[in-house]
C-alpha atoms as a PDB file:
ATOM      1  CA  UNK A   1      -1.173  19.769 -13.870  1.00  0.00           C
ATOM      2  CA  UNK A   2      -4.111  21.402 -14.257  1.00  0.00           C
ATOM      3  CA  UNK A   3      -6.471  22.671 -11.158  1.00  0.00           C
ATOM      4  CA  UNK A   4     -10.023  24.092 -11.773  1.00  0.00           C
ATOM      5  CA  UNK A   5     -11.298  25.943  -8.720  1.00  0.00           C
ATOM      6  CA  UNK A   6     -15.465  25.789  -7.735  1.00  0.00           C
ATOM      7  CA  UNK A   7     -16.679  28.260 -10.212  1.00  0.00           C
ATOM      8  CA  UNK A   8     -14.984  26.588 -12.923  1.00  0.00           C
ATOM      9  CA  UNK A   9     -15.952  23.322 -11.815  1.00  0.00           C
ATOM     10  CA  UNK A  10     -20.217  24.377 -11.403  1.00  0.00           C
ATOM     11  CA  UNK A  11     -19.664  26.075 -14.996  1.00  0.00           C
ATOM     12  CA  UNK A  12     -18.113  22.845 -16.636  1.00  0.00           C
ATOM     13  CA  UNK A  13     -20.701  20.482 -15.217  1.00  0.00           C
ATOM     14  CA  UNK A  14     -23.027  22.842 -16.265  1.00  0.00           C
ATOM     15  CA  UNK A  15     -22.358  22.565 -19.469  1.00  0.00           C
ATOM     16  CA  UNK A  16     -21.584  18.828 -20.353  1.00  0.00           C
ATOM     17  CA  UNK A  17     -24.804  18.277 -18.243  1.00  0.00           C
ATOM     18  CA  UNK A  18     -26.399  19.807 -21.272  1.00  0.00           C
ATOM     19  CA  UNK A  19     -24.435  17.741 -23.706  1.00  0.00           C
ATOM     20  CA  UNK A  20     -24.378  14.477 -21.377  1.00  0.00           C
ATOM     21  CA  UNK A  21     -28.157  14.531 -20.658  1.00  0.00           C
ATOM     22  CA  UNK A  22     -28.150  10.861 -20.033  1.00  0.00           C
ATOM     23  CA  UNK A  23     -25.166  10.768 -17.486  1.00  0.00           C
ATOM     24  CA  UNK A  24     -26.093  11.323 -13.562  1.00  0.00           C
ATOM     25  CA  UNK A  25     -24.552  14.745 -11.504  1.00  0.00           C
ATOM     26  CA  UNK A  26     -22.034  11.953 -10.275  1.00  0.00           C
ATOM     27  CA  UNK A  27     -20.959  10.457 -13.788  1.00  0.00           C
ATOM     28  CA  UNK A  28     -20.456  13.931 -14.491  1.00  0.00           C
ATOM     29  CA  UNK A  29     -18.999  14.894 -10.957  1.00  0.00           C
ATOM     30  CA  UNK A  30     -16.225  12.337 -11.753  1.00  0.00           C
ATOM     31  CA  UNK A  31     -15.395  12.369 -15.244  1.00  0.00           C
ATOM     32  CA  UNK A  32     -14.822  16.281 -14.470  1.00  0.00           C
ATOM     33  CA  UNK A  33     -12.008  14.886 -11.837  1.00  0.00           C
ATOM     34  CA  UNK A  34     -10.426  12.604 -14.157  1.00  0.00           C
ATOM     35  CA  UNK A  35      -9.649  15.446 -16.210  1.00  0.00           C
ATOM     36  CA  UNK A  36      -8.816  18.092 -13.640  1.00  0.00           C
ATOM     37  CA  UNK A  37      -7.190  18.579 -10.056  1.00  0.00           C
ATOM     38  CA  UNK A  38      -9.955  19.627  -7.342  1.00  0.00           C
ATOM     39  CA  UNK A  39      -7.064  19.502  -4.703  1.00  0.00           C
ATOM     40  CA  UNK A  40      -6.115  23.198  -4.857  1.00  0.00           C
ATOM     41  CA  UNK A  41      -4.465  22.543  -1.208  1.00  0.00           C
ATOM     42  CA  UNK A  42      -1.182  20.118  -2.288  1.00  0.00           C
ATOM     43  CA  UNK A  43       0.224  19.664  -5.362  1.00  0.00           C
ATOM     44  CA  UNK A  44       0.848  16.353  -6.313  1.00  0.00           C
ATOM     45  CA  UNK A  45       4.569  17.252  -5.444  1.00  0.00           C
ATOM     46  CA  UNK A  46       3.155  17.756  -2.607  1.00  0.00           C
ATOM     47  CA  UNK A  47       1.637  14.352  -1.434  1.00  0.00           C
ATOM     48  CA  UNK A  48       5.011  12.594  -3.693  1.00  0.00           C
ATOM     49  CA  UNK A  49       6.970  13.575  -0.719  1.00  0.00           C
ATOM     50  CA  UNK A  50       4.462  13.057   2.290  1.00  0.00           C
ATOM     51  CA  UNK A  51       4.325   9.289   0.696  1.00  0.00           C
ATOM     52  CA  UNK A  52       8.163   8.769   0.615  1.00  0.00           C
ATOM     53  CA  UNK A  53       8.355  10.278   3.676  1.00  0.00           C
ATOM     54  CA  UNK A  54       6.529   8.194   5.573  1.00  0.00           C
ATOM     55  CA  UNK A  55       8.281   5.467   3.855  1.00  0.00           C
ATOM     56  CA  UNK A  56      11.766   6.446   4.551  1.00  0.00           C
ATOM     57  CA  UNK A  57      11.003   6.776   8.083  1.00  0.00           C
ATOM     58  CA  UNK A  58       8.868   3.526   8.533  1.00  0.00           C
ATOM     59  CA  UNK A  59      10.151   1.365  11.960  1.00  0.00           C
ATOM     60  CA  UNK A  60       8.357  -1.562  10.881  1.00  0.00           C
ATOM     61  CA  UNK A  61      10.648  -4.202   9.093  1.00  0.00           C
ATOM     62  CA  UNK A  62       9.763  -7.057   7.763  1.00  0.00           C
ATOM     63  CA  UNK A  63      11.779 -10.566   7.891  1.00  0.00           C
ATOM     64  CA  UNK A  64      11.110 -13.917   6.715  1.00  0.00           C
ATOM     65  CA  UNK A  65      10.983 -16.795   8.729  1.00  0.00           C
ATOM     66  CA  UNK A  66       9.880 -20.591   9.303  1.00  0.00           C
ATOM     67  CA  UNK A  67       6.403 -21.363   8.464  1.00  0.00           C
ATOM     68  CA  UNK A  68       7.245 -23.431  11.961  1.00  0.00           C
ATOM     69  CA  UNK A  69       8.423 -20.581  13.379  1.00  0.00           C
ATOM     70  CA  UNK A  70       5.131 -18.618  13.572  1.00  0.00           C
ATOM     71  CA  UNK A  71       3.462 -17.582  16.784  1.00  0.00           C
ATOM     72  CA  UNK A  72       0.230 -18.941  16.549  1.00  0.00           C
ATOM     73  CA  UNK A  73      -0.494 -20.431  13.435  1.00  0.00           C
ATOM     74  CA  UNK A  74      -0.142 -24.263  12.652  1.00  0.00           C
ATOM     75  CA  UNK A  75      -0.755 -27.140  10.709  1.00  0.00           C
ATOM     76  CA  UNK A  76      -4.166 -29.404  12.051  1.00  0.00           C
ATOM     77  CA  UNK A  77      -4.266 -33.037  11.112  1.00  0.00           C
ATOM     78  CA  UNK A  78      -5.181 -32.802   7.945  1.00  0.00           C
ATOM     79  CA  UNK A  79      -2.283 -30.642   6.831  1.00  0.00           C
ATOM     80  CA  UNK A  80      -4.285 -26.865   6.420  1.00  0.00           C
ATOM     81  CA  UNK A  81      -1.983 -23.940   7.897  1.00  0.00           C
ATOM     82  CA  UNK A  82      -4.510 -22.274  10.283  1.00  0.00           C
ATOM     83  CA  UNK A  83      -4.385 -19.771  12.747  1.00  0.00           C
ATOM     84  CA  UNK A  84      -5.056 -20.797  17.006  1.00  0.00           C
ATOM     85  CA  UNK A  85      -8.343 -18.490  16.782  1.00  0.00           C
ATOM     86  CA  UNK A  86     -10.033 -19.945  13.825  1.00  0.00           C
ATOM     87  CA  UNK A  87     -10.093 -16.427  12.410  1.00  0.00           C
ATOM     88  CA  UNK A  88      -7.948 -14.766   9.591  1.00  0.00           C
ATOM     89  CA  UNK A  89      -7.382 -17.391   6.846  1.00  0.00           C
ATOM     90  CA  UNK A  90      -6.011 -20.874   6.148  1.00  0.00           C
ATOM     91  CA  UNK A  91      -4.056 -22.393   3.653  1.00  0.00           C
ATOM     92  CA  UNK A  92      -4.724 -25.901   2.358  1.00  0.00           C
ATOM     93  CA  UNK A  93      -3.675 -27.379  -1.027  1.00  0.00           C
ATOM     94  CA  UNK A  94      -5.854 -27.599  -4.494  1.00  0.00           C
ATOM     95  CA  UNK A  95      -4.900 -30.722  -7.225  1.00  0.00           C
ATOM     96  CA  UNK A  96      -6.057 -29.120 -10.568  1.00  0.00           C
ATOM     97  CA  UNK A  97      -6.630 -31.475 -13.365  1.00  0.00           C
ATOM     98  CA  UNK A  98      -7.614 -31.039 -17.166  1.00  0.00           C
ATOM     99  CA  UNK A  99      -6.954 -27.605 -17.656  1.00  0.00           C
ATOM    100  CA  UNK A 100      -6.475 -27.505 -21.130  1.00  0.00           C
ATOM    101  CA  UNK A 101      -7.225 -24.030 -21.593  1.00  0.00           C
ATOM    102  CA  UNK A 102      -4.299 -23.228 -19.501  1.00  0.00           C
ATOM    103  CA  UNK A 103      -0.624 -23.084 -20.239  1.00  0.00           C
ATOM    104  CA  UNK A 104       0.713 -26.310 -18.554  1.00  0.00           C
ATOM    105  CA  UNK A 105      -2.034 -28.355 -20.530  1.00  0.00           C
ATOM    106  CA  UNK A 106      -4.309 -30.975 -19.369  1.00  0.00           C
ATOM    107  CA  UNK A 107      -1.916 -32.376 -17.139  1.00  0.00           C
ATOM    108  CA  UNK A 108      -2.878 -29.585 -14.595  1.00  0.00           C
ATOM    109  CA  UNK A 109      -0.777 -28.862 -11.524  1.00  0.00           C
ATOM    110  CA  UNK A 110      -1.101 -29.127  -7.632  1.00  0.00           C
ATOM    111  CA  UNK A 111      -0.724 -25.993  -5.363  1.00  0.00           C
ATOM    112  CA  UNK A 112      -1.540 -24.439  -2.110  1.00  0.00           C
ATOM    113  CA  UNK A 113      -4.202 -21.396  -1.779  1.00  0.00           C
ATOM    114  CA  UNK A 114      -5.773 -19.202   0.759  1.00  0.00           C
ATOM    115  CA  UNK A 115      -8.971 -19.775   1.724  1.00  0.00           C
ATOM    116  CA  UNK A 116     -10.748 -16.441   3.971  1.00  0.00           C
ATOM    117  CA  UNK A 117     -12.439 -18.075   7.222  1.00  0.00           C
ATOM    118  CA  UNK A 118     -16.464 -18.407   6.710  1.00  0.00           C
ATOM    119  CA  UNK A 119     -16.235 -16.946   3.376  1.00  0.00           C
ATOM    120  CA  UNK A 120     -17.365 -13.929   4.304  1.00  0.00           C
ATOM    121  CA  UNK A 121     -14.669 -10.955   2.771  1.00  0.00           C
ATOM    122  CA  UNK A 122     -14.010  -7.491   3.984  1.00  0.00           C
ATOM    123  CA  UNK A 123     -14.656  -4.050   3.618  1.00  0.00           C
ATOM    124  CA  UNK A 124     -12.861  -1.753   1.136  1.00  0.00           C
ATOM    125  CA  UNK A 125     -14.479   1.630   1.888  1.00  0.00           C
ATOM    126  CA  UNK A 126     -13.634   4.691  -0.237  1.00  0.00           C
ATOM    127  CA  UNK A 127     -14.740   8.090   2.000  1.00  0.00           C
ATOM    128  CA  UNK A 128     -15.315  11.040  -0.409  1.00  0.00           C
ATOM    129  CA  UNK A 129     -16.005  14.849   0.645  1.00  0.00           C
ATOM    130  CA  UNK A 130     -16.133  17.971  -0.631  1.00  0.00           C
ATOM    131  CA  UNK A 131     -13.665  20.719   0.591  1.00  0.00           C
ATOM    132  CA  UNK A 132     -14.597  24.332  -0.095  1.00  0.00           C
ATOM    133  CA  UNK A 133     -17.293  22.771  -2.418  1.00  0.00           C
ATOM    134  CA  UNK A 134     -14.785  20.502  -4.333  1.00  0.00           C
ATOM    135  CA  UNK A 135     -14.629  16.706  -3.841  1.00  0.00           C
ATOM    136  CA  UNK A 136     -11.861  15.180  -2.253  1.00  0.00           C
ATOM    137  CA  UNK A 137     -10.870  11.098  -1.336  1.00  0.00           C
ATOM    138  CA  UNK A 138      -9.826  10.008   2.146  1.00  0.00           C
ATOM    139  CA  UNK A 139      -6.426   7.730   1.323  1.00  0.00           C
ATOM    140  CA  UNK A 140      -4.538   5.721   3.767  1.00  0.00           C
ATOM    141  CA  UNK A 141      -0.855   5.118   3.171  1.00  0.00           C
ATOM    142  CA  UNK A 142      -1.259   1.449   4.806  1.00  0.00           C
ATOM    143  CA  UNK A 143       1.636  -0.345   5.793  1.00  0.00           C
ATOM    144  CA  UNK A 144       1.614  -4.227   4.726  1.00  0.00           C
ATOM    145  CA  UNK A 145       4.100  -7.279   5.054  1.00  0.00           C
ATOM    146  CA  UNK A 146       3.848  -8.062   1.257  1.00  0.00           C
ATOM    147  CA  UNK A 147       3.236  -4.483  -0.649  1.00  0.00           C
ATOM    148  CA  UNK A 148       5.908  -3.755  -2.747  1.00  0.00           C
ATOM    149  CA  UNK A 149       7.753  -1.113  -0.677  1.00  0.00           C
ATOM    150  CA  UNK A 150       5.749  -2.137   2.219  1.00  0.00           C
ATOM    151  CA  UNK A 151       3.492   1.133   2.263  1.00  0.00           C
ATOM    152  CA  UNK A 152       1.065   1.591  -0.463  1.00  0.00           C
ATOM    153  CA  UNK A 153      -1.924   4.463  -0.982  1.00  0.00           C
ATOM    154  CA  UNK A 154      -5.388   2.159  -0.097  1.00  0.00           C
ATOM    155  CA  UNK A 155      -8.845   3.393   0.522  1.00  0.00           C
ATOM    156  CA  UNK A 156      -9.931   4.865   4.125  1.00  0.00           C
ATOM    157  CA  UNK A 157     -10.930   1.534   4.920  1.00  0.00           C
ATOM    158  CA  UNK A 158      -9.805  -1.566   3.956  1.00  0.00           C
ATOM    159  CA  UNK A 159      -9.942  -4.630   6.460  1.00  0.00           C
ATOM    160  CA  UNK A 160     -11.478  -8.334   6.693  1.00  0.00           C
ATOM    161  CA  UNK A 161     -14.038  -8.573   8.904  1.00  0.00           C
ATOM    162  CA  UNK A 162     -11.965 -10.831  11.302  1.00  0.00           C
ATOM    163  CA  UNK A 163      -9.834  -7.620  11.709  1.00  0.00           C
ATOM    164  CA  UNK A 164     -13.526  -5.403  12.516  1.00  0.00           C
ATOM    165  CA  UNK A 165     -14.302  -8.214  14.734  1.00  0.00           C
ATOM    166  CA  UNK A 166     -11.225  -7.578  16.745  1.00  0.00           C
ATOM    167  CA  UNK A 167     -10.048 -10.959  16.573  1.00  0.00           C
ATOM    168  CA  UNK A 168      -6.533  -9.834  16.794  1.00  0.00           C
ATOM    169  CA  UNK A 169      -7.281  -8.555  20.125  1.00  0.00           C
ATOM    170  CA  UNK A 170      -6.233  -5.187  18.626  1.00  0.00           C
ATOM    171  CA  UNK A 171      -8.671  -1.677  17.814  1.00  0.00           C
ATOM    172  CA  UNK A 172     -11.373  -1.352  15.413  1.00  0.00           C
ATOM    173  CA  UNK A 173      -9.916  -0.177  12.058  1.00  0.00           C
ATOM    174  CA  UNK A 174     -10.049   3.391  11.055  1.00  0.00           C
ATOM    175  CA  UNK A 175     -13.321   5.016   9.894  1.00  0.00           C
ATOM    176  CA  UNK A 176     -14.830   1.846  10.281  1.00  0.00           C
ATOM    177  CA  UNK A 177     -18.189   3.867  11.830  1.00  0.00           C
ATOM    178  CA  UNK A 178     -18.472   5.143   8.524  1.00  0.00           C
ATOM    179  CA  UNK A 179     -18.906   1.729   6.778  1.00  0.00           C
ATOM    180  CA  UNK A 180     -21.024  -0.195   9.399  1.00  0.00           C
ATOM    181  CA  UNK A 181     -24.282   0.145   7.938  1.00  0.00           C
ATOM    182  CA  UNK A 182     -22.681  -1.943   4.946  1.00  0.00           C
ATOM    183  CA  UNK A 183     -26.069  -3.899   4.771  1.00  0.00           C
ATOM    184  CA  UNK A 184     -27.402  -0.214   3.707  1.00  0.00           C
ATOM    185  CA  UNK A 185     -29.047  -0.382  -0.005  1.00  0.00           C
ATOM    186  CA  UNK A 186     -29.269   3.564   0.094  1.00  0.00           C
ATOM    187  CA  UNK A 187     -25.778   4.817   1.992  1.00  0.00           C
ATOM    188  CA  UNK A 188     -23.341   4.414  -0.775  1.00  0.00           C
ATOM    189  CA  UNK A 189     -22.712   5.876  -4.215  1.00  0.00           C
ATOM    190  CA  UNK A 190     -21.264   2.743  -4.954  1.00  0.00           C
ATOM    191  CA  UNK A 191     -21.367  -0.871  -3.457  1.00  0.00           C
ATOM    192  CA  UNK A 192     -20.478  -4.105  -4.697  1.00  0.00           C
ATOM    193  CA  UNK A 193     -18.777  -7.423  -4.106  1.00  0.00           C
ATOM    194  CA  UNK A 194     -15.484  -7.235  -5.894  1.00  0.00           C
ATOM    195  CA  UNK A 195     -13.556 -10.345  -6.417  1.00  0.00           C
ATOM    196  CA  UNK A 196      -9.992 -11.152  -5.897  1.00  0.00           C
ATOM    197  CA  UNK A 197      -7.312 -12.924  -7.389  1.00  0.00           C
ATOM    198  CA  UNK A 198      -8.468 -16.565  -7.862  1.00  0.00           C
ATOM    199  CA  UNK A 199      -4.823 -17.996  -8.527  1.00  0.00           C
ATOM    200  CA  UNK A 200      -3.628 -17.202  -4.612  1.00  0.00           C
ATOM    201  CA  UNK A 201      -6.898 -16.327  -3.054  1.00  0.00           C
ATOM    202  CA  UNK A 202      -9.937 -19.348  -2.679  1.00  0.00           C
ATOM    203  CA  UNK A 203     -13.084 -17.797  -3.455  1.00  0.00           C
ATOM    204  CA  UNK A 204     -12.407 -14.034  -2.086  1.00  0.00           C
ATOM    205  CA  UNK A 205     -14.132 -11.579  -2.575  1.00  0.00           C
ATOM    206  CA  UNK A 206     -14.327  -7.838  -1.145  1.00  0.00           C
ATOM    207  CA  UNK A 207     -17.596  -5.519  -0.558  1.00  0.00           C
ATOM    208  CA  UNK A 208     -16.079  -2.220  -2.377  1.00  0.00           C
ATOM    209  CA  UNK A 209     -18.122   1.038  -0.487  1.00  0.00           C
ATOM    210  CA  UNK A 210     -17.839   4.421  -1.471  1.00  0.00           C
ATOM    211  CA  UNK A 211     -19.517   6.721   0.555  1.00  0.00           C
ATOM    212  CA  UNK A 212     -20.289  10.537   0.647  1.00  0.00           C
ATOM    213  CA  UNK A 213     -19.504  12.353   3.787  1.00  0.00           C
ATOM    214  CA  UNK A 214     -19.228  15.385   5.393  1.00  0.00           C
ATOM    215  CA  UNK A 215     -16.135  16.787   5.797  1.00  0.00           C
ATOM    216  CA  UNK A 216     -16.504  18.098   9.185  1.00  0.00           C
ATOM    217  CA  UNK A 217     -17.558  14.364  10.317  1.00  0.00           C
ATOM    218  CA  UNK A 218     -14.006  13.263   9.156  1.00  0.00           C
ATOM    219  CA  UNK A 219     -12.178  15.796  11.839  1.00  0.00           C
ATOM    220  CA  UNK A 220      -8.526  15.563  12.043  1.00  0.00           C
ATOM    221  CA  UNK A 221      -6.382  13.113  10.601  1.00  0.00           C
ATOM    222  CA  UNK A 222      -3.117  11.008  11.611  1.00  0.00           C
ATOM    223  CA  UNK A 223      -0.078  11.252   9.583  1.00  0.00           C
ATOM    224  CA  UNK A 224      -0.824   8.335   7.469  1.00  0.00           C
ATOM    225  CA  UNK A 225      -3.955   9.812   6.075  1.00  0.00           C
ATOM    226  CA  UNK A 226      -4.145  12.361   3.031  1.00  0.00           C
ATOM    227  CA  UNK A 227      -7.051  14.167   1.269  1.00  0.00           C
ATOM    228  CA  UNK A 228      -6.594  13.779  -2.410  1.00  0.00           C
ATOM    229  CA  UNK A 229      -8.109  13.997  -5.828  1.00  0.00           C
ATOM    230  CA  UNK A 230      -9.481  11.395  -8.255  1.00  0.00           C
ATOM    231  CA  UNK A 231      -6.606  13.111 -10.809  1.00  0.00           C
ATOM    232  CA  UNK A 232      -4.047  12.713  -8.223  1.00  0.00           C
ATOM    233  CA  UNK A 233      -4.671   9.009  -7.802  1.00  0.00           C
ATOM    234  CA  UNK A 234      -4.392   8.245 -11.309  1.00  0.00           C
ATOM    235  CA  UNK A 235      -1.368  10.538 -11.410  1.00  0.00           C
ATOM    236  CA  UNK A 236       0.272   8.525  -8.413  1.00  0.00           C
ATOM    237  CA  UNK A 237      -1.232   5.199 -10.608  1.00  0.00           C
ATOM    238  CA  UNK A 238       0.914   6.751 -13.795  1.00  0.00           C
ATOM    239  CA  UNK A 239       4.163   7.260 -11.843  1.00  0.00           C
ATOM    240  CA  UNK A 240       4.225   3.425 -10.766  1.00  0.00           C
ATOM    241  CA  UNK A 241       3.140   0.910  -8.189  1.00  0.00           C
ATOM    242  CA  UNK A 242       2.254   3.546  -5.392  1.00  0.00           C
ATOM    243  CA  UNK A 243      -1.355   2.298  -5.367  1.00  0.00           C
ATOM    244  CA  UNK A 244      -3.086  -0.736  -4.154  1.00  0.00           C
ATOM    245  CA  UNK A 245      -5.379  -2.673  -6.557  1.00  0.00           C
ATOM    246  CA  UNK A 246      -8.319  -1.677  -3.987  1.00  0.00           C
ATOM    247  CA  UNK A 247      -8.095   2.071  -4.660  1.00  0.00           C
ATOM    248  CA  UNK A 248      -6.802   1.441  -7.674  1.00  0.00           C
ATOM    249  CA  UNK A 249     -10.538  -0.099  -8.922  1.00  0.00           C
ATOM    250  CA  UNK A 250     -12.635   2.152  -6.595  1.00  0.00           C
ATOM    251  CA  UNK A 251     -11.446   4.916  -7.904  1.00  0.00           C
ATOM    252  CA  UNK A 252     -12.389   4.189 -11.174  1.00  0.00           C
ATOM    253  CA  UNK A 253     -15.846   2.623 -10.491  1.00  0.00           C
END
């Protein structure tokens, strides 16, 4: 692996800044991290471990059961799977018909999908900061029912606004201050709607944020949070499915 440390960092943008006159301080910025480590505090050895770690000692478990059998979710009359707040999702069925350009032909197919409540998404929100003048991503190794392995590295944020809106009855999600000027044209380095897997997912779409911020705003972090570089991720992305899609694309965007 190869580091580069802050002088050697200012001297190489420097000088492709001179040959890339066309390409912003950020272009440059990140196209400098694909190529080298800015994380001169852990090795990606380092943040290997930390990951398996946390996933050898996970309490959660995860069992299948009943569709009947769940605590408040149900079936309303006309058959859609919905949960007792009218938050979260549903799940209703689709009949498909002449889809030739598909595999089973113009016969098409019937199947259920999930449809997000009102439409309206959630946040995937990518904090980066620079640490002793080098930047640096905020990752969260997020625990969830259907990741293979059940914990996978995601952005700092990444949550549907029923979950900001609390309608679990649980907290806020993390670093959510950071994100809730999401209406902001002018906060972000990057912002965009996203979209999501349309053979599963009805019409979903995510607002992808990444945001510059202090470092000293950030403070101290629990154990499932890392600082890590853009190199690392794509190192982690190399090694095999230890990243989600989200901060799979943010990263690169």
């Amino acid at each position: 692996m190869s580091n580069i440390n802050l002088s050697e960092f200012n001297q190489l943008k420097k000088r492709l800044s001179k040959i890339l006159n066309d390409k912003s301080n950020l272009e440059i910025e990140k196209l400098i991290e694909s190529i080298y480590c800015t994380n001169n505090s852990e090795s990606f050895e380092d943040l290997f471990s930390w990951l398996e770690n946390l996933k050898n000692n996970l309490s959660a478990s995860v069992e299948k059961i009943n569709l009947n059998d769940l605590e408040s979710w149900s079936s309303d009359k006309d058959g859609n799977f919905k949960h007792e707040s009218g938050k979260f999702f549903e799940i209703f069925g689709l009949k498909i018909r002449n889809s030739s350009t598909r595999e089973v032909g113009v016969k098409g197919w019937n199947q259920p999908i999930i449809s997000e409540i009102d439409f309206d998404g959630g946040i995937l929100g990518l904090i980066r900061s620079e640490i002793n003048g080098l930047p640096h991503y905020l990752v969260e190794a997020k625990f969830e029912p259907g990741n293979y392995e059940l914990i996978q590295l995601s952005p700092s944020l990444q949550a549907t606004f029923s979950n900001i809106k609390k309608a679990h009855k649980g907290s806020e999600p993390k670093y959510y201050e950071f994100f809730k000027d999401y209406e902001s044209e002018d906060s972000f380095i990057f912002k965009q709607w996203l979209s999501e897997d349309g053979g599963r997912l009805f019409n979903k779409r995510n607002l992808g944020l990444v945001k510059n911020i202090d470092f000293e705003q950030i403070g101290d972090l629990d154990d499932n949070f890392k600082w890590i570089s853009k190199f690392q991720i794509i190192q982690f992305i190399n090694h095999g499915p230890y990243v989600n899609p989200h901060l799979a694309r943010l990263i690169f965007l």
